[in-house]
C-alpha atoms as a PDB file:
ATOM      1  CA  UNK A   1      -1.988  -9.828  -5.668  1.00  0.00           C
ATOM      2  CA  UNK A   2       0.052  -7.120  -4.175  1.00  0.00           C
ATOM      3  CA  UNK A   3       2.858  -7.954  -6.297  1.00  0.00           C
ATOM      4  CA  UNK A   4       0.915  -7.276  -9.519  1.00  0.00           C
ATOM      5  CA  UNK A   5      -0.144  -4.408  -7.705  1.00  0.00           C
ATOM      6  CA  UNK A   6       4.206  -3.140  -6.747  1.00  0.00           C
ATOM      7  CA  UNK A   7       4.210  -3.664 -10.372  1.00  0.00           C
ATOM      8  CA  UNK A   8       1.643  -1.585 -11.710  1.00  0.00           C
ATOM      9  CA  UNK A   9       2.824   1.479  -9.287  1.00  0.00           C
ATOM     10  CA  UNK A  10       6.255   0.387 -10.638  1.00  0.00           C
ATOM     11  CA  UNK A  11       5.142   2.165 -14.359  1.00  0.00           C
ATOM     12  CA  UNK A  12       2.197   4.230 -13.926  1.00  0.00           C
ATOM     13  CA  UNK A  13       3.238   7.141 -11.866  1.00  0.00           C
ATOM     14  CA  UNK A  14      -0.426   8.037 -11.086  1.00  0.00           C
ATOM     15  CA  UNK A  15      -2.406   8.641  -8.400  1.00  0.00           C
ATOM     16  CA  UNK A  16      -3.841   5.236  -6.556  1.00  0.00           C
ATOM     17  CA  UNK A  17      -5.474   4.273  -3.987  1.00  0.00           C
ATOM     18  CA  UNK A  18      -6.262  -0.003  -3.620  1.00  0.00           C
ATOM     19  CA  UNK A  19      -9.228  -1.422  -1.593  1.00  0.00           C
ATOM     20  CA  UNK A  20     -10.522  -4.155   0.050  1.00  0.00           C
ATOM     21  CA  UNK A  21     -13.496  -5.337   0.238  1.00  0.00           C
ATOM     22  CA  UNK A  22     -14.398  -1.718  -1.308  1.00  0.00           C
ATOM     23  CA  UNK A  23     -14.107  -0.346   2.180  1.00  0.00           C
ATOM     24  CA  UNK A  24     -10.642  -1.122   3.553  1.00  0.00           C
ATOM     25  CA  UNK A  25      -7.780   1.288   2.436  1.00  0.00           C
ATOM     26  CA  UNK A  26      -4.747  -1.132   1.501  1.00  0.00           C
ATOM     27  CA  UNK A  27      -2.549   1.969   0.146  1.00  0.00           C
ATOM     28  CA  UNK A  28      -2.745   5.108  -1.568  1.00  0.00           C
ATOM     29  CA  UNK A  29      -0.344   7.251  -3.560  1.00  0.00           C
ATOM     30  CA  UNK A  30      -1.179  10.371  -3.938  1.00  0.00           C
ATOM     31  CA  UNK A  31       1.342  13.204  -5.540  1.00  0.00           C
ATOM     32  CA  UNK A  32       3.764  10.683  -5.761  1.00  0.00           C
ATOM     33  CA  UNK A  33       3.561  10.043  -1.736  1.00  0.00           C
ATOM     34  CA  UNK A  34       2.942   6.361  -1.126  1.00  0.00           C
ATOM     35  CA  UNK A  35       1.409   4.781   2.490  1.00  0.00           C
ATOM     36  CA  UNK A  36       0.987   1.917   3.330  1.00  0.00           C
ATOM     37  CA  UNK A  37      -2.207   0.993   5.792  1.00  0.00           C
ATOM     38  CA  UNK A  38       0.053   0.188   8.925  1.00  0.00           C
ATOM     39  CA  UNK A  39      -2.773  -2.661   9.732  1.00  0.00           C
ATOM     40  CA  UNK A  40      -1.343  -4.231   6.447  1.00  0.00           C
ATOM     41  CA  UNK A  41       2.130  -3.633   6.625  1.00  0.00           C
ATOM     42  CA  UNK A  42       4.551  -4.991   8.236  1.00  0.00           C
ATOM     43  CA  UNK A  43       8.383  -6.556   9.407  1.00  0.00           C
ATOM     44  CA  UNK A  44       6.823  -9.521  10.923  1.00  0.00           C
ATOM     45  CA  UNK A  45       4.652 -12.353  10.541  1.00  0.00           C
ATOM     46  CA  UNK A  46       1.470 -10.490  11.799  1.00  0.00           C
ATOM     47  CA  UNK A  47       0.898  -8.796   9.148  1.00  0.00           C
ATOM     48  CA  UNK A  48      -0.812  -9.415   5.629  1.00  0.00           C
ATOM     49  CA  UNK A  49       2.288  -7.902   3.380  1.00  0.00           C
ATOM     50  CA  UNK A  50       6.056  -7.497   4.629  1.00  0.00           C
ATOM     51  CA  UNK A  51       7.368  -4.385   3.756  1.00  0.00           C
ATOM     52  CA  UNK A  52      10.603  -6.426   2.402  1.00  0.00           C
ATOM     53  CA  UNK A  53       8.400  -6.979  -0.808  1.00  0.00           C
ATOM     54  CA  UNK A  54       7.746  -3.316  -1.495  1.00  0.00           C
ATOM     55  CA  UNK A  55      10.061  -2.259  -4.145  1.00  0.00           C
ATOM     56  CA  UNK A  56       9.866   1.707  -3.450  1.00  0.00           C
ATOM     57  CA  UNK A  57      12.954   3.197  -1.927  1.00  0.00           C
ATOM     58  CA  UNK A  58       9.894   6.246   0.105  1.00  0.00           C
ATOM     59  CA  UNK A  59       7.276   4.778   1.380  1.00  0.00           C
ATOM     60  CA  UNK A  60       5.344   6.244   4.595  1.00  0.00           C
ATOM     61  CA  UNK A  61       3.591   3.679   7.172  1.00  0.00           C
ATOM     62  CA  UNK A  62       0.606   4.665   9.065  1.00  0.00           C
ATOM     63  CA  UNK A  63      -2.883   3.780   9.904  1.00  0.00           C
ATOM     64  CA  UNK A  64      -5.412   4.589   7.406  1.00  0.00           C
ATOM     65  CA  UNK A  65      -9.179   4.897   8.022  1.00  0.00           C
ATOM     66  CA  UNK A  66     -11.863   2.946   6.347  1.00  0.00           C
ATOM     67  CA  UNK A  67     -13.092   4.463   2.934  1.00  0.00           C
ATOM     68  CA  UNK A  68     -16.714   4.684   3.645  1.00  0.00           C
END
């Protein structure tokens, strides 16, 4: 999933955010700024994603609060 996702922000330079369960913040890009929900993201084997597998050269990694 998140690599059809890398893919999509690959060619459309848009705005984005992506959600879980409609209530868990995954990423956003907004003004070209993309972050990655630090709960998501990681080096290691704790997390859902590695951040090896992101294919932006800026990314910013912090913890991002639930959307509702």
């Amino acid at each position: 999933m998140m690599k059809a996702i890398m893919t999509i922000l690959q060619y459309d330079f848009g705005d984005a955010v992506v959600l879980m369960n409609n209530e868990y913040i995954v990423l956003t890009r907004i003004n070209g700024k993309l972050i990655l929900n630090s709960q998501s993201f990681g080096t290691n084997n704790d997390k859902w994603w590695n951040t090896k597998d992101v294919p932006f050269r800026s990314y910013e990694i912090k913890e991002l609060e639930l959307a509702g």
